[in-house]
N, C-alpha and C. Protein backbone atom coordinates (compact mmCIF):
# COMPACT_ATOMS: atom_id res chain seq x y z
N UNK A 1 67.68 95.61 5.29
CA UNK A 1 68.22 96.11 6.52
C UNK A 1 69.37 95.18 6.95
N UNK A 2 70.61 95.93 7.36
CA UNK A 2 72.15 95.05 7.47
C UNK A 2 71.51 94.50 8.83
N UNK A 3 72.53 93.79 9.34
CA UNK A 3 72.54 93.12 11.08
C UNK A 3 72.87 93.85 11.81
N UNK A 4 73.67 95.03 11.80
CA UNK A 4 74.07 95.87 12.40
C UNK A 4 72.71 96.81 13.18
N UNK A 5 72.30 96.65 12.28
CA UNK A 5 71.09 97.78 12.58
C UNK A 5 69.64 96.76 13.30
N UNK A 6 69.69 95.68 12.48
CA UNK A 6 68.80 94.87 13.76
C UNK A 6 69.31 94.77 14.82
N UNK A 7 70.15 94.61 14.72
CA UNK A 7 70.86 94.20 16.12
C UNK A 7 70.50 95.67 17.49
N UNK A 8 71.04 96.61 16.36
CA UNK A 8 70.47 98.49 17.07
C UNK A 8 69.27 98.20 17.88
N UNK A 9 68.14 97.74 17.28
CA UNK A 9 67.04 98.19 17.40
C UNK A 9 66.18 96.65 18.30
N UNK A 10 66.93 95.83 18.66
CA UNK A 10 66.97 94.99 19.20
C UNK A 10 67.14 94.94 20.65
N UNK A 11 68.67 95.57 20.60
CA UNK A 11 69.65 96.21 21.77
C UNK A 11 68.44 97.54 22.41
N UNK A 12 67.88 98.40 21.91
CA UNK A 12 66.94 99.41 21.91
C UNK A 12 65.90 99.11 22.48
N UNK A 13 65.31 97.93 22.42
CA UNK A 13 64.01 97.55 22.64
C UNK A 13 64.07 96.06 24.00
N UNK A 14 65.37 95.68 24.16
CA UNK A 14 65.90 95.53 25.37
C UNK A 14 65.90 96.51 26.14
N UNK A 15 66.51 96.98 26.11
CA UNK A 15 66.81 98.56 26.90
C UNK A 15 65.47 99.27 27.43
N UNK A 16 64.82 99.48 26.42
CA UNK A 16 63.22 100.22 27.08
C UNK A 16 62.50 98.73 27.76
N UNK A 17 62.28 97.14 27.74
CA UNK A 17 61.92 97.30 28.74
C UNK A 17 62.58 96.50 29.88
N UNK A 18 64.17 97.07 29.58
CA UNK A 18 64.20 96.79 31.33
C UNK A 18 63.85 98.03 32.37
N UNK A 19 64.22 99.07 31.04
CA UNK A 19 63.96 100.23 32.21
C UNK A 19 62.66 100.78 32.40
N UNK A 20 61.73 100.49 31.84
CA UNK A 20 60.33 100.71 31.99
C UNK A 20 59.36 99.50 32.86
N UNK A 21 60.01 98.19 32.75
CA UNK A 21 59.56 97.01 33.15
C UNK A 21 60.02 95.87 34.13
N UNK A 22 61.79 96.14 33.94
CA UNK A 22 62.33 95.88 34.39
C UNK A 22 63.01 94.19 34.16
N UNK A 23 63.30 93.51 35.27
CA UNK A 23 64.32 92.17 34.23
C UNK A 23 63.25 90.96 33.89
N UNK A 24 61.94 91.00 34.83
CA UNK A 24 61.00 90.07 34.15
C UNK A 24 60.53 90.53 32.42
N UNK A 25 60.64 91.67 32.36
CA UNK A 25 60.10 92.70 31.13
C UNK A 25 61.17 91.83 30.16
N UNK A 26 62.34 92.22 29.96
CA UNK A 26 63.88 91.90 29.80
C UNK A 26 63.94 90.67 29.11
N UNK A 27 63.43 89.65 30.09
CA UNK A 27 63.55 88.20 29.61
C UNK A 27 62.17 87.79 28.62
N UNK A 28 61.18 89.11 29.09
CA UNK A 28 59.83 88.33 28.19
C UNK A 28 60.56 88.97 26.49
N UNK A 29 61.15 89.82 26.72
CA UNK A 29 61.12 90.65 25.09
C UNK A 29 61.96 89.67 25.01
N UNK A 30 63.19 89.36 25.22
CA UNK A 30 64.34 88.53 24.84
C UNK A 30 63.70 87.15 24.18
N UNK A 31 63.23 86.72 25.06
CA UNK A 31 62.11 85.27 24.86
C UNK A 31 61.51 85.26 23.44
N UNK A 32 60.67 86.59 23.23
CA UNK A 32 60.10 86.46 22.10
C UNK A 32 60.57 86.94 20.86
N UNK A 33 61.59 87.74 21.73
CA UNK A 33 62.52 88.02 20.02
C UNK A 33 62.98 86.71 19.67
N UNK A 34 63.72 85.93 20.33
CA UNK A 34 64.00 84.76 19.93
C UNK A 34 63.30 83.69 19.21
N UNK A 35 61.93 83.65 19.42
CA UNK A 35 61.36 82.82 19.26
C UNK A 35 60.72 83.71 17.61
N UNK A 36 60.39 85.16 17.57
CA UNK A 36 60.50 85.42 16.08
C UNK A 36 61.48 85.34 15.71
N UNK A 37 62.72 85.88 15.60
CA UNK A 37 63.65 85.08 14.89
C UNK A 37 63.61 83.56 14.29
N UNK A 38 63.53 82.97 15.00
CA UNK A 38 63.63 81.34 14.79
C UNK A 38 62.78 81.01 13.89
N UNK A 39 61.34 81.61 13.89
CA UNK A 39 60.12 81.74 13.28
C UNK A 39 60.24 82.15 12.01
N UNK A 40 61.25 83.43 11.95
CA UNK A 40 61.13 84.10 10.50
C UNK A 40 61.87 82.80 9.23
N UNK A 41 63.19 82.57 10.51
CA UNK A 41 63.85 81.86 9.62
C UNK A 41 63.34 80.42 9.17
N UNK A 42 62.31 79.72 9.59
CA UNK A 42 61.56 78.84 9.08
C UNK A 42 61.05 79.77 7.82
N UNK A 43 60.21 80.72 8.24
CA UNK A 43 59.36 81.49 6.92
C UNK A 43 60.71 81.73 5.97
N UNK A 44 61.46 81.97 5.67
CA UNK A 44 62.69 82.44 4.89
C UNK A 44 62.86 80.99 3.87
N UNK A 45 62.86 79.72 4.96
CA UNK A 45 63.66 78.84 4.20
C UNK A 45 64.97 78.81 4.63
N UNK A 46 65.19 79.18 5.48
CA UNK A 46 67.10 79.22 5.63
C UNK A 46 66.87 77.79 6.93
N UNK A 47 65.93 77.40 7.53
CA UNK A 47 65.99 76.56 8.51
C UNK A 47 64.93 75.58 8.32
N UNK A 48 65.08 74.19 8.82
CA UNK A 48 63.97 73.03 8.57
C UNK A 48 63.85 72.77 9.24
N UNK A 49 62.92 71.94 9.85
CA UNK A 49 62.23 71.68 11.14
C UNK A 49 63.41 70.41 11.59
N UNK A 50 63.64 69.78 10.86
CA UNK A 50 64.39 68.57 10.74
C UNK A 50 65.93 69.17 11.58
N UNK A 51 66.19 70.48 11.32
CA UNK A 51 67.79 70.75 11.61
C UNK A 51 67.77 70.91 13.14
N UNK A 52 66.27 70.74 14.17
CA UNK A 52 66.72 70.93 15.38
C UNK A 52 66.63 69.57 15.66
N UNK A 53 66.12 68.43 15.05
CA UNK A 53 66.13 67.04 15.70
C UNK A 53 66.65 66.37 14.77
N UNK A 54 67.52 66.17 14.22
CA UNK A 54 68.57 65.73 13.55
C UNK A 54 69.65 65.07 14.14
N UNK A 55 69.95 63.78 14.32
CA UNK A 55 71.49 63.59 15.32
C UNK A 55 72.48 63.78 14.80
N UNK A 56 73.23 63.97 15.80
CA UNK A 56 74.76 64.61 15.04
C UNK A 56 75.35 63.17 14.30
N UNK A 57 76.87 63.27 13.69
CA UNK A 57 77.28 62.53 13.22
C UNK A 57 78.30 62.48 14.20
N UNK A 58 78.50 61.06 14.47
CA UNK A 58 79.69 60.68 15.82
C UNK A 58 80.69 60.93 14.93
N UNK A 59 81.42 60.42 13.98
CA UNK A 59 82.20 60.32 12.76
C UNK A 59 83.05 61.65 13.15
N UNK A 60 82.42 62.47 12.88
CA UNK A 60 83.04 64.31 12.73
C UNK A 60 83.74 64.43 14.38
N UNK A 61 83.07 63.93 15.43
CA UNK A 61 83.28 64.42 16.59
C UNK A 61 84.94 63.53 16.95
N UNK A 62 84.69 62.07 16.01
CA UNK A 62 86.00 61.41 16.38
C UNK A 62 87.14 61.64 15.82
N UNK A 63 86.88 62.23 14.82
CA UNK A 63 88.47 62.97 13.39
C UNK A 63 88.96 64.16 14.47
N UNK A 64 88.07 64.95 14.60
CA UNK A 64 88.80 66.02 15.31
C UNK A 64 89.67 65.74 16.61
């Protein structure tokens, strides 16, 4: 399935519940889509636990 179409059905499922639930509804689906997302992509392998507590490199921030 492309991004386009998650994204559809994402956008879709926002939508039903603000209007069924309204903006507390809104922020709980948002919340937890996020948090599967983040989730899958551990399960995938595309993300390590390490890449959210990792410090940046000062180096990069001073070249630019």
């Amino acid at each position: 399935m492309n991004m386009a179409v998650v994204g559809m059905i994402a956008g879709m499922a926002l939508g039903f519940a603000t209007y069924f639930g309204g903006f507390g509804a809104f922020l709980l689906v948002a919340a937890l889509g996020t948090i599967g997302f983040v989730v899958g992509r551990f399960v995938d392998g595309d993300l390590e636990p390490g890449d959210f507590f990792r410090p940046r490199d000062r180096d990069d921030d001073r070249r630019r």
